[in-house]
C-alpha atoms as a PDB file:
ATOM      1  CA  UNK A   1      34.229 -47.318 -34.922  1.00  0.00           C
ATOM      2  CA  UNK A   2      32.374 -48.149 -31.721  1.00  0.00           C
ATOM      3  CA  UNK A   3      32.368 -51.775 -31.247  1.00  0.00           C
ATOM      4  CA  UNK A   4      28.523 -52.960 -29.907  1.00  0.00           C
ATOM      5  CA  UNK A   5      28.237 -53.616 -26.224  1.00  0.00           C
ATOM      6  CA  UNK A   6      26.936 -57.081 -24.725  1.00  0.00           C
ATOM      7  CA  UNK A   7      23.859 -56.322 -21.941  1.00  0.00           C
ATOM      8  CA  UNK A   8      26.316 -57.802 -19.466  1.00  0.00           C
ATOM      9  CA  UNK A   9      29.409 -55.242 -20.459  1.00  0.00           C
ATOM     10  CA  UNK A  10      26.535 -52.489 -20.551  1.00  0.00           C
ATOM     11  CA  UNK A  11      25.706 -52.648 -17.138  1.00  0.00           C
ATOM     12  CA  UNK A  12      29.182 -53.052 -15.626  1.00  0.00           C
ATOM     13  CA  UNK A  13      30.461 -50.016 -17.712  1.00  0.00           C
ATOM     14  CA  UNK A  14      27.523 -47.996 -16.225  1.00  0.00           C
ATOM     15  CA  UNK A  15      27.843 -49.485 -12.605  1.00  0.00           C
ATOM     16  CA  UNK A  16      31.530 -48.409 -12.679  1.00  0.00           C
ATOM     17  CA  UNK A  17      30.986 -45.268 -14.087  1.00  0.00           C
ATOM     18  CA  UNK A  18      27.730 -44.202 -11.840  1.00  0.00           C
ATOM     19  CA  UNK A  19      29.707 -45.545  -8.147  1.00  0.00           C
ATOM     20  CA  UNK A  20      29.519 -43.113  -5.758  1.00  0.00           C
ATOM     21  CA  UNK A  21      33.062 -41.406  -6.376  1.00  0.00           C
ATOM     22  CA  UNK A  22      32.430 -40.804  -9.914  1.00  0.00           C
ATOM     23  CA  UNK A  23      28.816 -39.338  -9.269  1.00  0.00           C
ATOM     24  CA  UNK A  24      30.108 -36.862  -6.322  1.00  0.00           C
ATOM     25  CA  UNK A  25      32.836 -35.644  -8.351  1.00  0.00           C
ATOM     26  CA  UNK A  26      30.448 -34.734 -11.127  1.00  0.00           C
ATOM     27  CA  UNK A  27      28.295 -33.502  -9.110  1.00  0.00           C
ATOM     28  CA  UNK A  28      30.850 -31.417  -7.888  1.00  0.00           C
ATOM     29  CA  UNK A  29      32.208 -30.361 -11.494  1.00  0.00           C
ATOM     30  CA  UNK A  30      28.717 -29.326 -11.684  1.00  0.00           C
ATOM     31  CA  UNK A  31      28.396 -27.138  -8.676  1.00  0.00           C
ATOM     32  CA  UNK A  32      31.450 -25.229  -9.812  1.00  0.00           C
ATOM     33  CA  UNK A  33      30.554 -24.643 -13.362  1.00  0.00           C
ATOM     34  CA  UNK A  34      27.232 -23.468 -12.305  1.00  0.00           C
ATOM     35  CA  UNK A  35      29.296 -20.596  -9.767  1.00  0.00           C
ATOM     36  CA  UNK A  36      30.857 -19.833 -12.506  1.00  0.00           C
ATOM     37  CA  UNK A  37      28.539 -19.474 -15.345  1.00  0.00           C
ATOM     38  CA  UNK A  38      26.398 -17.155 -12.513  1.00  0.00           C
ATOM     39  CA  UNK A  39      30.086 -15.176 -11.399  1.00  0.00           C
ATOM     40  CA  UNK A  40      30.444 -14.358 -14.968  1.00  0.00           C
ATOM     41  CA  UNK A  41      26.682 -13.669 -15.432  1.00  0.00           C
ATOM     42  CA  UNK A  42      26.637 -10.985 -12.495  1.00  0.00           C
ATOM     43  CA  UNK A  43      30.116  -9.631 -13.967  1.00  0.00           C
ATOM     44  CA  UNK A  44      28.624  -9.091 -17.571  1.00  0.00           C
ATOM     45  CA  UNK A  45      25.372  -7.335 -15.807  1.00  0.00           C
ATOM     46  CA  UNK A  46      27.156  -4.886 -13.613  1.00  0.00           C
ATOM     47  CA  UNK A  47      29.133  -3.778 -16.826  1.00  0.00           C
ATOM     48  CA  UNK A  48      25.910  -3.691 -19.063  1.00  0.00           C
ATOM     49  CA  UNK A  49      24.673  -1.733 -16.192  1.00  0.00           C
ATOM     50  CA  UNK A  50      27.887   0.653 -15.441  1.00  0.00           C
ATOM     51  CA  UNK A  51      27.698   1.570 -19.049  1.00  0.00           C
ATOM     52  CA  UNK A  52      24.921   1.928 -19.754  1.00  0.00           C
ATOM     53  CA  UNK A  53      24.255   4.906 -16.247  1.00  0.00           C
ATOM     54  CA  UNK A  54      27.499   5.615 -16.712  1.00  0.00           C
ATOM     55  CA  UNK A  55      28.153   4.372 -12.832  1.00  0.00           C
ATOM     56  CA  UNK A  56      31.954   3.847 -11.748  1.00  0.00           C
ATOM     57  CA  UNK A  57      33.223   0.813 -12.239  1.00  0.00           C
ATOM     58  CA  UNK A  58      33.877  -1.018  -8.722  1.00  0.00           C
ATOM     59  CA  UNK A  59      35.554  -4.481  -8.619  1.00  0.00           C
ATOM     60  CA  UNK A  60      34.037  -7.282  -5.650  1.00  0.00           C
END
């Protein structure tokens, strides 16, 4: 069960958890997830693609 937060304990959870380490290294988990959702995006194209002409299959 999730105990209720006091205002106070509210905003020092969220000022530790929003200092400037935490936020880059989101931001950063963000940037790479995003590289590879659009990797794997291009990957499943050029096979729709490949199969679909019948084109030979060339790796990056």
């Amino acid at each position: 069960m999730i105990k209720k937060q006091s205002p106070r304990q509210k905003i020092r959870n969220r000022a530790r958890y929003w200092d400037s380490d935490y936020l880059a290294g989101f931001v950063k988990g963000l940037k790479i997830r995003q590289e590879y959702e659009y990797r794997r995006g291009m990957r499943d194209l050029h096979k729709k693609i490949s199969e679909k002409y019948g084109l030979d299959d060339i790796d990056d």
